[in-house]
Structure formats: structure tokens, C-alpha cells
PDB file of N, CA and C in Angstrom:
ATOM      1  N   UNK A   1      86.904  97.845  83.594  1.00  0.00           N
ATOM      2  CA  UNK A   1      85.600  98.157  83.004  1.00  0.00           C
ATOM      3  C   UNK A   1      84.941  96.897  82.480  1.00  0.00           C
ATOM      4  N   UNK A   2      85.949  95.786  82.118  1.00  0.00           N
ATOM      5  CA  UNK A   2      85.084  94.802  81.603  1.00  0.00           C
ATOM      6  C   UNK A   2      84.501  94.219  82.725  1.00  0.00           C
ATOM      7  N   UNK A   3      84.785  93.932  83.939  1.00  0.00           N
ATOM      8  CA  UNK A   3      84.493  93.305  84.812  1.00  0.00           C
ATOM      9  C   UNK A   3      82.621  93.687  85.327  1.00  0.00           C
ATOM     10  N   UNK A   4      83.299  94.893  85.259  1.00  0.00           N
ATOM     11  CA  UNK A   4      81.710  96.132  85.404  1.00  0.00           C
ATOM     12  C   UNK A   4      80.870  95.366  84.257  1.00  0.00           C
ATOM     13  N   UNK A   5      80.918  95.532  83.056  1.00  0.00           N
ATOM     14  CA  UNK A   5      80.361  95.414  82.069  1.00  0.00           C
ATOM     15  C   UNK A   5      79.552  93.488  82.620  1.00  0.00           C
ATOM     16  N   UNK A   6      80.413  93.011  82.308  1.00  0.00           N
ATOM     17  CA  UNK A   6      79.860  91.451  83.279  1.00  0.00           C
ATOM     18  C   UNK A   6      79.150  91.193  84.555  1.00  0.00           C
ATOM     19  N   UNK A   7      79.140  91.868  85.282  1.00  0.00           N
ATOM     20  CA  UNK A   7      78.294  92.311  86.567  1.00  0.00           C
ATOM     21  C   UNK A   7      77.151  92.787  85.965  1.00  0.00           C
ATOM     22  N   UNK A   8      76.903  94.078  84.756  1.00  0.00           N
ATOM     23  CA  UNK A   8      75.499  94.588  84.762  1.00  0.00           C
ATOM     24  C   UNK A   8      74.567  93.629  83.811  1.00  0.00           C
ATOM     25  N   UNK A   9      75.630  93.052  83.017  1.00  0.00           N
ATOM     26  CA  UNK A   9      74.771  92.065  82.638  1.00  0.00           C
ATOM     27  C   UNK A   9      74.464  90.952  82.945  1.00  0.00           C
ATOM     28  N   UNK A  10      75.129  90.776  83.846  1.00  0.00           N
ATOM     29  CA  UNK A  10      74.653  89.240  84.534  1.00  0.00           C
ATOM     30  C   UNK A  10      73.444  89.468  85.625  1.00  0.00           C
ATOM     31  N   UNK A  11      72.807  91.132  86.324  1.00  0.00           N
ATOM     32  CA  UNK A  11      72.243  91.834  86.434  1.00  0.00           C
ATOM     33  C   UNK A  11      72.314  91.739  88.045  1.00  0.00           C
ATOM     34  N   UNK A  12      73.261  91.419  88.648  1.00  0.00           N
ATOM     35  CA  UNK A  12      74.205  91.514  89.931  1.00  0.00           C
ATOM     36  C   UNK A  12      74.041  93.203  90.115  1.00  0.00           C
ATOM     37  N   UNK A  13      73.314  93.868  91.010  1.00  0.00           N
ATOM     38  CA  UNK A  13      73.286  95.202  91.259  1.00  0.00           C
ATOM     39  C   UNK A  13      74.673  95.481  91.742  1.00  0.00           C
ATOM     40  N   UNK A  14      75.299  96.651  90.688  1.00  0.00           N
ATOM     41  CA  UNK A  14      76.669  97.195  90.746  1.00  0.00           C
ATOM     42  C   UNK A  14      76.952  98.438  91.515  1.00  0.00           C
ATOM     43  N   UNK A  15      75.568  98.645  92.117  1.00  0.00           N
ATOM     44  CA  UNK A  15      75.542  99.911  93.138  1.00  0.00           C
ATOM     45  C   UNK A  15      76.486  99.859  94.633  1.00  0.00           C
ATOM     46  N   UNK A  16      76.367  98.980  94.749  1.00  0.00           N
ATOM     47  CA  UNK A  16      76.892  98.387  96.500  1.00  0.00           C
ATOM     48  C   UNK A  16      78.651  98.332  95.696  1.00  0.00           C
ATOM     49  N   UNK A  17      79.005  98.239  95.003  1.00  0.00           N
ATOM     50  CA  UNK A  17      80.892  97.518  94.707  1.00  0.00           C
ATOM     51  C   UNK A  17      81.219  99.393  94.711  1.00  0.00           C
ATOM     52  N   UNK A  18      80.221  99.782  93.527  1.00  0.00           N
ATOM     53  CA  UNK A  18      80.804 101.163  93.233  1.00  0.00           C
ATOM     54  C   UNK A  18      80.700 102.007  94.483  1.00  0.00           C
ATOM     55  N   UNK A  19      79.969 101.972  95.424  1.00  0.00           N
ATOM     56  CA  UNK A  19      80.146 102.884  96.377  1.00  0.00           C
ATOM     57  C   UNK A  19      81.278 102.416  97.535  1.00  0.00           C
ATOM     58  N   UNK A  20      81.631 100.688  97.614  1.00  0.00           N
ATOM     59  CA  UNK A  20      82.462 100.564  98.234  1.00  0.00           C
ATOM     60  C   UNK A  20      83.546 100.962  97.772  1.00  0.00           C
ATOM     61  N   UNK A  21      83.938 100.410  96.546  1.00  0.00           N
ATOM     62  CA  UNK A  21      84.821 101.366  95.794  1.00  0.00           C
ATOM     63  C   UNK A  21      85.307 102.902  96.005  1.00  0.00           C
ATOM     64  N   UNK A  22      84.405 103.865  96.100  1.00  0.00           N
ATOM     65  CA  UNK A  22      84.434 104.749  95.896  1.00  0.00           C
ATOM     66  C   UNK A  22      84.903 105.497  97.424  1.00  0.00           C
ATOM     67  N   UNK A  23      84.455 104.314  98.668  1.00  0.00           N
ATOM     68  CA  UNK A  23      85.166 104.785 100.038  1.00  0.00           C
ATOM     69  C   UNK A  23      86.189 104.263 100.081  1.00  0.00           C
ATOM     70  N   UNK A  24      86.303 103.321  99.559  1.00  0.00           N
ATOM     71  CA  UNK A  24      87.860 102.779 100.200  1.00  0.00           C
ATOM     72  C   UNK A  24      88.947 103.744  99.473  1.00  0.00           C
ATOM     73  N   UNK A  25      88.832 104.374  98.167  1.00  0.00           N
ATOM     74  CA  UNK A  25      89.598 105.035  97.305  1.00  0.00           C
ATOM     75  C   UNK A  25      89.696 106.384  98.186  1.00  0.00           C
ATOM     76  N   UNK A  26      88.468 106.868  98.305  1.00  0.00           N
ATOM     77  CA  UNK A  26      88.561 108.521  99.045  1.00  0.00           C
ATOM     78  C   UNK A  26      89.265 108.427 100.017  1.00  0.00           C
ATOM     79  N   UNK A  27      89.241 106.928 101.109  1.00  0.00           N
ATOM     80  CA  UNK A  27      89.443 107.128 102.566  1.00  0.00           C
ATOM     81  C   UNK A  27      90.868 106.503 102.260  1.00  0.00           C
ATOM     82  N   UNK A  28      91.526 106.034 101.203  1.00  0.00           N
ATOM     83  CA  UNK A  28      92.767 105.456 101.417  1.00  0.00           C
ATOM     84  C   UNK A  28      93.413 107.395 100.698  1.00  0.00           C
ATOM     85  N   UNK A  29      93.131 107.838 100.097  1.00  0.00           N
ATOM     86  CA  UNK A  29      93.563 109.323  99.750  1.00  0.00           C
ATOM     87  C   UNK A  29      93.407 109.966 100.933  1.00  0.00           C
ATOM     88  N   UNK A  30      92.670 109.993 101.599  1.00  0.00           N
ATOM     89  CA  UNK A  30      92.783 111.124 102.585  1.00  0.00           C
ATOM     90  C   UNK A  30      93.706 110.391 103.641  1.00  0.00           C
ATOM     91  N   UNK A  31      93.759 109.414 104.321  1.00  0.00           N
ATOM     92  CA  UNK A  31      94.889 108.732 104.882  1.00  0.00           C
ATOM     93  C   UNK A  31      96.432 109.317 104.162  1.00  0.00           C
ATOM     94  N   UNK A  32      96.618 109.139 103.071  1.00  0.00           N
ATOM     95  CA  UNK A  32      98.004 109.500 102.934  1.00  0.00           C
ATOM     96  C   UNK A  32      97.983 110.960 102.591  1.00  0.00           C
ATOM     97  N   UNK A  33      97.052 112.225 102.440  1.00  0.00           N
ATOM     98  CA  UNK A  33      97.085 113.450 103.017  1.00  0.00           C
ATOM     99  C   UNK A  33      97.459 113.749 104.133  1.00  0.00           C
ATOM    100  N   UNK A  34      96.512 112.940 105.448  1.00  0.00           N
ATOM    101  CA  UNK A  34      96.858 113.316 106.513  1.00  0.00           C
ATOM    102  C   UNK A  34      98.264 112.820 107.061  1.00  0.00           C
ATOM    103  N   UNK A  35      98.928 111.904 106.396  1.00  0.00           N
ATOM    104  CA  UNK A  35     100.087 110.943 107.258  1.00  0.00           C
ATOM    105  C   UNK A  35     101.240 112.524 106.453  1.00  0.00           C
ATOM    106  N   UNK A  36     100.995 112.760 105.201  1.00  0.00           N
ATOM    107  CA  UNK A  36     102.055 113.284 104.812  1.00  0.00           C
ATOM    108  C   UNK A  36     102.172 114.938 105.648  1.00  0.00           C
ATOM    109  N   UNK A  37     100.519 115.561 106.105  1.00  0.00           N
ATOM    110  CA  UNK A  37     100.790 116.707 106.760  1.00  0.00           C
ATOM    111  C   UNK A  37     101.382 116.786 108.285  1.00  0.00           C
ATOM    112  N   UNK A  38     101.237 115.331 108.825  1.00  0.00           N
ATOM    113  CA  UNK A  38     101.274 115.063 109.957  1.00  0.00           C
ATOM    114  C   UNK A  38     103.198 114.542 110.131  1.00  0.00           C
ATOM    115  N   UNK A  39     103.532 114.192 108.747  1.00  0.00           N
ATOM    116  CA  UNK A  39     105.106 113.716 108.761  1.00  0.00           C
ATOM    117  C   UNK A  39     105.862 114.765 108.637  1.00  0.00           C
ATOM    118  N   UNK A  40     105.277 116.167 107.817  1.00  0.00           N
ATOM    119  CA  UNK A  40     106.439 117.099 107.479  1.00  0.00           C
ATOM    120  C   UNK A  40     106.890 118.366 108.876  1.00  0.00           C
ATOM    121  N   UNK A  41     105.845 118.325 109.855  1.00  0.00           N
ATOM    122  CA  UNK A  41     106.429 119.190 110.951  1.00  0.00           C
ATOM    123  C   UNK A  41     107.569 118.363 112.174  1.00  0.00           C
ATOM    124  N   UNK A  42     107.338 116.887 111.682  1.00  0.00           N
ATOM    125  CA  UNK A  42     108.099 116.160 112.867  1.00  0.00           C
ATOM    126  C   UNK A  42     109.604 115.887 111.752  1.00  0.00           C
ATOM    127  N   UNK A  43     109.889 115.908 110.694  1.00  0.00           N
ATOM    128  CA  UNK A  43     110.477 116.253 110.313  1.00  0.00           C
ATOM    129  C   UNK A  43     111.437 117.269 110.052  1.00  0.00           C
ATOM    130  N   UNK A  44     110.768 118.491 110.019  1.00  0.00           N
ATOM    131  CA  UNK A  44     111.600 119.773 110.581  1.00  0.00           C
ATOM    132  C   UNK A  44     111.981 119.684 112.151  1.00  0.00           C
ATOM    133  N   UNK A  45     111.970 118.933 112.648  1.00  0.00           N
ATOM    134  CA  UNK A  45     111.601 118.965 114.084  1.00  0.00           C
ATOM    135  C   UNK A  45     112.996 117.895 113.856  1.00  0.00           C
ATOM    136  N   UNK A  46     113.662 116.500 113.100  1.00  0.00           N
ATOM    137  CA  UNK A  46     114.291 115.777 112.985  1.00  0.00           C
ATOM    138  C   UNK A  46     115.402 116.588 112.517  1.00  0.00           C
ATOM    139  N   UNK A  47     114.902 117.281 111.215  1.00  0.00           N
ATOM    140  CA  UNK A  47     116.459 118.522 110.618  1.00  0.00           C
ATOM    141  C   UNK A  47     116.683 119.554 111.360  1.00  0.00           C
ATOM    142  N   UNK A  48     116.022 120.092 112.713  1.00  0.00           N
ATOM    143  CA  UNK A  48     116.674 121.084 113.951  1.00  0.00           C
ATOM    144  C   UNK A  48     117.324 120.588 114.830  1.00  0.00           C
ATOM    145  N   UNK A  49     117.387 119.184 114.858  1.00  0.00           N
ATOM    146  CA  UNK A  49     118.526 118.898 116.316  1.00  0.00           C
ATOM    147  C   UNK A  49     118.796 117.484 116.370  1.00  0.00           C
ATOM    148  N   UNK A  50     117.745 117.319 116.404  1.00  0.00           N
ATOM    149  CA  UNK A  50     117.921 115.403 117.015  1.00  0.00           C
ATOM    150  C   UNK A  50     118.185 114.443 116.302  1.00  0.00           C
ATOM    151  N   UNK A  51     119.172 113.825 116.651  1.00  0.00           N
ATOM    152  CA  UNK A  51     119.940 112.670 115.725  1.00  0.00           C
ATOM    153  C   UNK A  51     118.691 112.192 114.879  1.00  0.00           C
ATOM    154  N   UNK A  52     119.434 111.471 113.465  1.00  0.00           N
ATOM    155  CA  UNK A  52     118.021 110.895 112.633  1.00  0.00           C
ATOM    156  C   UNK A  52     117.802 109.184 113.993  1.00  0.00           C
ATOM    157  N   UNK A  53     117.120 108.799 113.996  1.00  0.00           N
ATOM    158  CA  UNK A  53     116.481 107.522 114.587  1.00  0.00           C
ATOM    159  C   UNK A  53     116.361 107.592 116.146  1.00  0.00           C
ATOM    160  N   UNK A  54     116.694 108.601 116.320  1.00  0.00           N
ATOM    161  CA  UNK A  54     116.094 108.884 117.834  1.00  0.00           C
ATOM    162  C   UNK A  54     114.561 109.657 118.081  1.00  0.00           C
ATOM    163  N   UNK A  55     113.770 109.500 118.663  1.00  0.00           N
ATOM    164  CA  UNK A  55     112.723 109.937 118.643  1.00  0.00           C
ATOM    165  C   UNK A  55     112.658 111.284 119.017  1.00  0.00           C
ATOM    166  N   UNK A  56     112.058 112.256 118.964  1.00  0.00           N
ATOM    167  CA  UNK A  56     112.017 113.525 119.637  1.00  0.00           C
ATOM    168  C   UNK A  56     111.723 113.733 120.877  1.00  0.00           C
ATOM    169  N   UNK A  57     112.127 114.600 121.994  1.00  0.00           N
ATOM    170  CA  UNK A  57     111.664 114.655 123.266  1.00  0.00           C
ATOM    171  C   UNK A  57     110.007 114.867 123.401  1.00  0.00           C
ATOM    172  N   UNK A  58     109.603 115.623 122.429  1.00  0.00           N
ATOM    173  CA  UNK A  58     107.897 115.897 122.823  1.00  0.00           C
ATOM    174  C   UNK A  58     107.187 114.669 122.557  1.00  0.00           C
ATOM    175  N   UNK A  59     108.044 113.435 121.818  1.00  0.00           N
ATOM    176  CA  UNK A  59     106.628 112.044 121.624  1.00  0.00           C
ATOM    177  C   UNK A  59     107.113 111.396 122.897  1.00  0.00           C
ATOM    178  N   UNK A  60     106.674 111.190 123.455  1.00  0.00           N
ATOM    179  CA  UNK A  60     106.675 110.443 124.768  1.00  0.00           C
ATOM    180  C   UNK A  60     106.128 108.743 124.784  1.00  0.00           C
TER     181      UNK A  60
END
């Protein structure tokens, strides 16, 4: 916050950081949503048969 605070007064428009900010945060959250929904069926898929470090027959 102090950093913010030094930006508005040095009068550096703080609009452009906060919205980059604000994608890189959403889009790095939804990245590890999708990696974790996308890890837990190939996983059950690892605890039904196939040795751990072998790949599964369906990734090709």
C-alpha cells in the first residue's frame, strides 16, 4: 500500500498497474483451478491400475 500511496502522489496514473494487477492475480487463480480439476480425474485414473510414473494408455 505504501508503494500505491507514492505512485498517487507522485501523480503517475495508478489505473493501468491496478488493472494489470488485477489480471495477472484472477488469471494466475483460475490457472491453478483448472490444473487442479484437470489433475484429480487422471489421478483416479493413476490409483485404478497403472504403475505411479508410467503414463496412462489414453495420453498418447
Amino acid at each position: 500500500m505504501f508503494a500505491v500511496n507514492l505512485l498517487a502522489t507522485t501523480g503517475v496514473d495508478t489505473s493501468g498497474y491496478f488493472i494489470t494487477a488485477g489480471v495477472l492475480v484472477v488469471g494466475g487463480i483460475v490457472l491453478v483451478l483448472i490444473r487442479r480439476l484437470t489433475a484429480r480425474p487422471q489421478r483416479k485414473i493413476d490409483n485404478g491400475g497403472t504403475p505411479q510414473g508410467q503414463t496412462p494408455s489414453n495420453e498418447s
